[in-house]
C-alpha atoms as a PDB file:
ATOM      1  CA  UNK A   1      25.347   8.227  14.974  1.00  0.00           C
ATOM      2  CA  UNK A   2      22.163   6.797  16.705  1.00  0.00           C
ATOM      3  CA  UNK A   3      22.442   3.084  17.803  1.00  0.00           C
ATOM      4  CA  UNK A   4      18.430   2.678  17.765  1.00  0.00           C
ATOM      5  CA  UNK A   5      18.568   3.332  13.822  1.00  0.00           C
ATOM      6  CA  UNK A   6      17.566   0.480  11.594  1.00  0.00           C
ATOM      7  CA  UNK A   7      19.619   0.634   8.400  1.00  0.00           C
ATOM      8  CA  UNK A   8      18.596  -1.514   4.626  1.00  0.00           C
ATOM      9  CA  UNK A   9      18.973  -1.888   1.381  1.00  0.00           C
ATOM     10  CA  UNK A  10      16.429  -1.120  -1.186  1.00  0.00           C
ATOM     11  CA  UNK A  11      15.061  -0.420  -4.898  1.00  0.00           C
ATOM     12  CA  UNK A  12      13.457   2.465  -5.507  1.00  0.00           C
ATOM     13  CA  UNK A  13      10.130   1.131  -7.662  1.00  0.00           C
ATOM     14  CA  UNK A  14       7.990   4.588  -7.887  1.00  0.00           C
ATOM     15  CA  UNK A  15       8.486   8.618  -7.110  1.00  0.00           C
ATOM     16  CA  UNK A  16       5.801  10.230  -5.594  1.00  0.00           C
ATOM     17  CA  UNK A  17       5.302  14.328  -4.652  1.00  0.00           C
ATOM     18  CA  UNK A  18       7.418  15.780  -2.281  1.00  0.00           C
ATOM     19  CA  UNK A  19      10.709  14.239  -1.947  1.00  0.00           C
ATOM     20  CA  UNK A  20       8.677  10.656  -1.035  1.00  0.00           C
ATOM     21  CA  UNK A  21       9.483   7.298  -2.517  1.00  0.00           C
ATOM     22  CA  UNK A  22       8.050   3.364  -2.685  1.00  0.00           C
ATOM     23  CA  UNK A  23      10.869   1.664  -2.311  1.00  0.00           C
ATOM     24  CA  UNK A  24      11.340  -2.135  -2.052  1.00  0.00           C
ATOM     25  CA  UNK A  25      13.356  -3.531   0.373  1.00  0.00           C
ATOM     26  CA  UNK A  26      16.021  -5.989  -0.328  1.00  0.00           C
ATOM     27  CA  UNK A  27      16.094  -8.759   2.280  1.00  0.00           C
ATOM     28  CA  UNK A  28      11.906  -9.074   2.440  1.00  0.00           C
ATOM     29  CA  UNK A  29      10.538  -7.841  -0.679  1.00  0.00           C
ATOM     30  CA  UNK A  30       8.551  -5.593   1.053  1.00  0.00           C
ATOM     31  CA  UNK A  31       7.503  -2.337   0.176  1.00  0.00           C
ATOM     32  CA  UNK A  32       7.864   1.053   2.335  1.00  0.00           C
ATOM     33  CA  UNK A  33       7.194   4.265   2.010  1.00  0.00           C
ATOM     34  CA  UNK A  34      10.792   6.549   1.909  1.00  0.00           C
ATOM     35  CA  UNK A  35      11.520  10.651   2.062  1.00  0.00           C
ATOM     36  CA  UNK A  36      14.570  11.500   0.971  1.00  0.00           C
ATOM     37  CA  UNK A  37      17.106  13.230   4.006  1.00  0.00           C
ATOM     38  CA  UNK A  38      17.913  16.810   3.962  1.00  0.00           C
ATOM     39  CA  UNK A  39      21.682  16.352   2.745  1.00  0.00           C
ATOM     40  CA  UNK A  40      20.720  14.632  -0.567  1.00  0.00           C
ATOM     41  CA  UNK A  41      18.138  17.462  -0.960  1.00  0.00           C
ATOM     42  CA  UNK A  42      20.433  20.172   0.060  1.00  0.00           C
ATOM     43  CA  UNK A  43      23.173  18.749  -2.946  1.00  0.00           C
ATOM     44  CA  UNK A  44      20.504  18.086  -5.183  1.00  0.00           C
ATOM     45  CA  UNK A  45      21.211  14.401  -5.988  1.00  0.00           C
ATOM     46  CA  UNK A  46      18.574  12.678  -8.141  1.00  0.00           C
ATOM     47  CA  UNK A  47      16.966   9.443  -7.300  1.00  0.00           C
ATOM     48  CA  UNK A  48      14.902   7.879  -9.929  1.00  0.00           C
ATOM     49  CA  UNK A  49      12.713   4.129  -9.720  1.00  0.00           C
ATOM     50  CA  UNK A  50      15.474   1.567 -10.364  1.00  0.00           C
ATOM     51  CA  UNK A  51      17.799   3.593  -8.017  1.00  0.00           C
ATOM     52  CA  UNK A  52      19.802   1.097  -5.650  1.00  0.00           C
ATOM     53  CA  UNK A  53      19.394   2.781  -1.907  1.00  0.00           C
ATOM     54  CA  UNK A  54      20.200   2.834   1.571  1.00  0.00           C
ATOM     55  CA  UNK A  55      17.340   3.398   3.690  1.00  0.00           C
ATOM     56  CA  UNK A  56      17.273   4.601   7.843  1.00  0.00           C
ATOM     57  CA  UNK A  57      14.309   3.470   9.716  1.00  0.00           C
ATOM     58  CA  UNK A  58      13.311   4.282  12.977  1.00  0.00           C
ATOM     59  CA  UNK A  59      12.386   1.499  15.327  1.00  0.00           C
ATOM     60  CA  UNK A  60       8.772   2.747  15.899  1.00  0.00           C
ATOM     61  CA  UNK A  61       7.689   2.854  12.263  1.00  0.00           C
ATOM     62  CA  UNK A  62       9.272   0.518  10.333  1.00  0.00           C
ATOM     63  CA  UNK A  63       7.011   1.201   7.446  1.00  0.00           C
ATOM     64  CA  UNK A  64       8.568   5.022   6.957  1.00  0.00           C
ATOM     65  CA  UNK A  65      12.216   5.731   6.738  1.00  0.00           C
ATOM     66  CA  UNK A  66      14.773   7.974   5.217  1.00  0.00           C
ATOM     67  CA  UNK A  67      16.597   7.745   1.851  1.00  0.00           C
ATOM     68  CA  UNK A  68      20.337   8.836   3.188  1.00  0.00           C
ATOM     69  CA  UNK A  69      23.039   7.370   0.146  1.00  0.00           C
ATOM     70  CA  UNK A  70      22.112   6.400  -3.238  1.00  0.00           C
ATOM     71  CA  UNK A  71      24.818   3.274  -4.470  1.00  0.00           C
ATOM     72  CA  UNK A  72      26.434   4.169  -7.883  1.00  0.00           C
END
Protein backbone atom coordinates (compact mmCIF):
# COMPACT_ATOMS: atom_id res chain seq x y z
CA UNK A 1 0.00 0.00 0.00
CA UNK A 2 1.14 3.66 -0.72
CA UNK A 3 2.30 5.64 2.40
CA UNK A 4 1.54 9.15 0.57
CA UNK A 5 -2.32 8.10 0.53
CA UNK A 6 -4.66 10.17 2.60
CA UNK A 7 -7.43 7.93 3.94
CA UNK A 8 -11.31 9.41 5.58
CA UNK A 9 -14.42 8.83 6.45
CA UNK A 10 -17.42 10.12 4.71
CA UNK A 11 -21.33 10.31 3.79
CA UNK A 12 -22.24 9.94 0.58
CA UNK A 13 -24.96 13.09 0.13
CA UNK A 14 -25.60 12.91 -3.89
CA UNK A 15 -24.79 10.38 -7.06
CA UNK A 16 -23.80 11.92 -10.03
CA UNK A 17 -23.01 10.20 -13.81
CA UNK A 18 -20.31 8.01 -14.13
CA UNK A 19 -19.36 6.21 -11.10
CA UNK A 20 -18.80 9.99 -9.32
CA UNK A 21 -20.08 10.97 -5.92
CA UNK A 22 -20.46 14.29 -3.40
CA UNK A 23 -19.57 12.98 -0.50
CA UNK A 24 -19.19 14.73 2.89
CA UNK A 25 -16.42 14.20 4.89
CA UNK A 26 -16.60 13.27 8.45
CA UNK A 27 -14.00 15.12 10.52
CA UNK A 28 -14.60 18.76 8.49
CA UNK A 29 -17.93 18.74 7.06
CA UNK A 30 -16.61 19.38 3.92
CA UNK A 31 -17.69 18.31 0.74
CA UNK A 32 -15.54 16.46 -2.12
CA UNK A 33 -16.01 15.18 -5.13
CA UNK A 34 -15.48 10.96 -5.07
CA UNK A 35 -15.24 8.11 -8.11
CA UNK A 36 -15.76 4.98 -7.05
CA UNK A 37 -12.33 2.39 -7.44
CA UNK A 38 -12.27 -0.26 -9.98
CA UNK A 39 -12.77 -3.27 -7.43
CA UNK A 40 -16.19 -2.02 -6.15
CA UNK A 41 -17.07 -1.52 -9.87
CA UNK A 42 -15.68 -4.76 -10.99
CA UNK A 43 -18.12 -6.66 -7.99
CA UNK A 44 -20.80 -4.43 -8.65
CA UNK A 45 -21.42 -3.09 -5.10
CA UNK A 46 -24.00 -0.29 -4.86
CA UNK A 47 -23.44 2.94 -3.13
CA UNK A 48 -26.38 5.12 -2.66
CA UNK A 49 -26.54 9.02 -0.75
CA UNK A 50 -26.64 8.07 2.95
CA UNK A 51 -23.93 5.39 2.27
CA UNK A 52 -21.22 5.47 5.18
CA UNK A 53 -17.63 5.42 3.15
CA UNK A 54 -14.06 5.24 3.16
CA UNK A 55 -12.50 7.59 0.91
CA UNK A 56 -8.45 7.58 -0.58
CA UNK A 57 -7.13 10.92 -1.45
CA UNK A 58 -4.11 11.76 -3.02
CA UNK A 59 -1.95 14.40 -1.46
CA UNK A 60 -2.05 16.76 -4.52
CA UNK A 61 -5.83 17.06 -4.80
CA UNK A 62 -7.41 16.77 -1.79
CA UNK A 63 -10.67 17.82 -3.27
CA UNK A 64 -10.91 14.36 -5.55
CA UNK A 65 -10.46 10.95 -4.14
CA UNK A 66 -11.52 7.39 -4.46
CA UNK A 67 -14.49 5.52 -2.91
CA UNK A 68 -12.51 2.05 -1.94
CA UNK A 69 -14.99 0.20 1.08
CA UNK A 70 -18.48 1.00 1.75
CA UNK A 71 -19.16 0.33 5.96
CA UNK A 72 -22.24 -1.99 6.46
Amino acid sequence: MNKDIIEKNAIVTKNLAGGLFRAELEDTKEEVLAVISGKMRKFRIKIIPGDYVKVEFSPHDLTLGRITYRYK
